[in-house]
Protein backbone atom coordinates (compact mmCIF):
# COMPACT_ATOMS: atom_id res chain seq x y z
CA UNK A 1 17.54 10.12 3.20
CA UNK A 2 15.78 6.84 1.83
CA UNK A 3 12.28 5.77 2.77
CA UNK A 4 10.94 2.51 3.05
CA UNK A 5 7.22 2.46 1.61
CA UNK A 6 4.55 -0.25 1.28
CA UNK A 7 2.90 -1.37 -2.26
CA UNK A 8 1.27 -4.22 -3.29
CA UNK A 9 2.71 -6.59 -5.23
CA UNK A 10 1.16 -7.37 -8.81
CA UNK A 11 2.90 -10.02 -10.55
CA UNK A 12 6.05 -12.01 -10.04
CA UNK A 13 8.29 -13.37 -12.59
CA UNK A 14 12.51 -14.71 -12.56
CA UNK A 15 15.11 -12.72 -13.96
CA UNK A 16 18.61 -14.24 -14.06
CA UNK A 17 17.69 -16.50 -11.20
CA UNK A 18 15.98 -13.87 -8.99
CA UNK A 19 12.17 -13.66 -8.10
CA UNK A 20 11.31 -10.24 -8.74
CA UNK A 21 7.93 -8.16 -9.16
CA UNK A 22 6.00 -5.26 -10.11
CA UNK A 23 4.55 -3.83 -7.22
CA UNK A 24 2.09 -0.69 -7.07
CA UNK A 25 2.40 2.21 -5.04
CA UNK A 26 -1.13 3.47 -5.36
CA UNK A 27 -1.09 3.93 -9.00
CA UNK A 28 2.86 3.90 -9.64
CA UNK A 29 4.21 0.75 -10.55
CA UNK A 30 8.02 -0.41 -9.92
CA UNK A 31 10.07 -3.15 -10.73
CA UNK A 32 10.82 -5.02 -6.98
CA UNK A 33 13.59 -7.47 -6.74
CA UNK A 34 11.53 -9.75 -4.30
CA UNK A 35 14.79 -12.40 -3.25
CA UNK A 36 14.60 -11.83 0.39
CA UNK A 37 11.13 -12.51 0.79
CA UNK A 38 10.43 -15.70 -0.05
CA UNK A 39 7.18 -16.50 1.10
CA UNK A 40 5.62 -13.59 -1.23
CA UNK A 41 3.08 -14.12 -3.27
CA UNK A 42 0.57 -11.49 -5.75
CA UNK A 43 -1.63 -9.58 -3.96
CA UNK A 44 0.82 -9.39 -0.66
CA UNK A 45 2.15 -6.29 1.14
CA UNK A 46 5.52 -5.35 0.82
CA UNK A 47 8.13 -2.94 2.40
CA UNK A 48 10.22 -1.91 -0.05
CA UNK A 49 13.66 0.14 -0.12
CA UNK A 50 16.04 0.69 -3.03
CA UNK A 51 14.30 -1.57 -5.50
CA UNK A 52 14.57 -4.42 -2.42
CA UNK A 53 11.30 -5.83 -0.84
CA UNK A 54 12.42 -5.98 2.78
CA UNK A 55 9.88 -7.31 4.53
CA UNK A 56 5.65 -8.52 3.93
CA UNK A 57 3.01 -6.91 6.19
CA UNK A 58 -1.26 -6.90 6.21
CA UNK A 59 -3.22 -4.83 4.42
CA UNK A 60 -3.93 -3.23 7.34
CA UNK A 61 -0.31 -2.09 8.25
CA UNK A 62 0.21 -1.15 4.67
CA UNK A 63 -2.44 1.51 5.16
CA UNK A 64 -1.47 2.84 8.54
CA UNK A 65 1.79 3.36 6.85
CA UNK A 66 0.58 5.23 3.95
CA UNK A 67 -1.83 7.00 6.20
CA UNK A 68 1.27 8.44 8.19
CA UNK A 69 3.59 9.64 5.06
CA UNK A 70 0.19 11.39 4.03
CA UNK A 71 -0.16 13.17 6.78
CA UNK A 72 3.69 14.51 6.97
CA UNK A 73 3.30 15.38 3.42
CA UNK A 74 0.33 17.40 4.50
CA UNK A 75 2.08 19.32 7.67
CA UNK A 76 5.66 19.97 5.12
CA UNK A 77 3.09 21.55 2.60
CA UNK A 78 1.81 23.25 5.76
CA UNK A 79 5.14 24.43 6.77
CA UNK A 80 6.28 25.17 3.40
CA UNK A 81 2.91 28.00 3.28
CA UNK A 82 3.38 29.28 6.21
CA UNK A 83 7.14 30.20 5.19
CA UNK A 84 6.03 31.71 2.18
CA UNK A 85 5.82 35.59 1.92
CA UNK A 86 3.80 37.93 -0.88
């Protein structure tokens, strides 16, 4: 299964006639082919999946987000404890 997930975007450059990007991920940094979303710019919100920047959102939404995968990491590290024996 792939997941989407929000960074920011940090700096934007062409390659081979494509806009792409670095984009952080709270202290991991990608390269972002950033084609299908035009209206980017550094400092935005993006959704990313598979290298692709799908789609912008706020600042806000980017943190709800990442607020949510947090908290199922925390209950599958739950889950994976309580299935543990001694």
């Amino acid at each position: 299964m792939c997941l989407a997930v929000p960074g920011m975007i940090t700096q934007m450059y062409e390659d081979a006639g494509l806009v792409m990007g670095r984009v952080d991920f709270g202290g991991v940094t990608r390269e972002v082919c950033l084609q299908a979303v035009p209206d980017a710019k550094i400092g935005d919100y993006t959704i990313v999946h598979a290298g692709f920047a799908i789609s912008l959102l706020s600042e806000r939404e980017a943190a709800e987000t990442l607020s949510a995968l947090s908290e199922l990491g925390d209950i599958e590290a739950e889950l994976n404890a309580g299935g543990q024996t001694e």
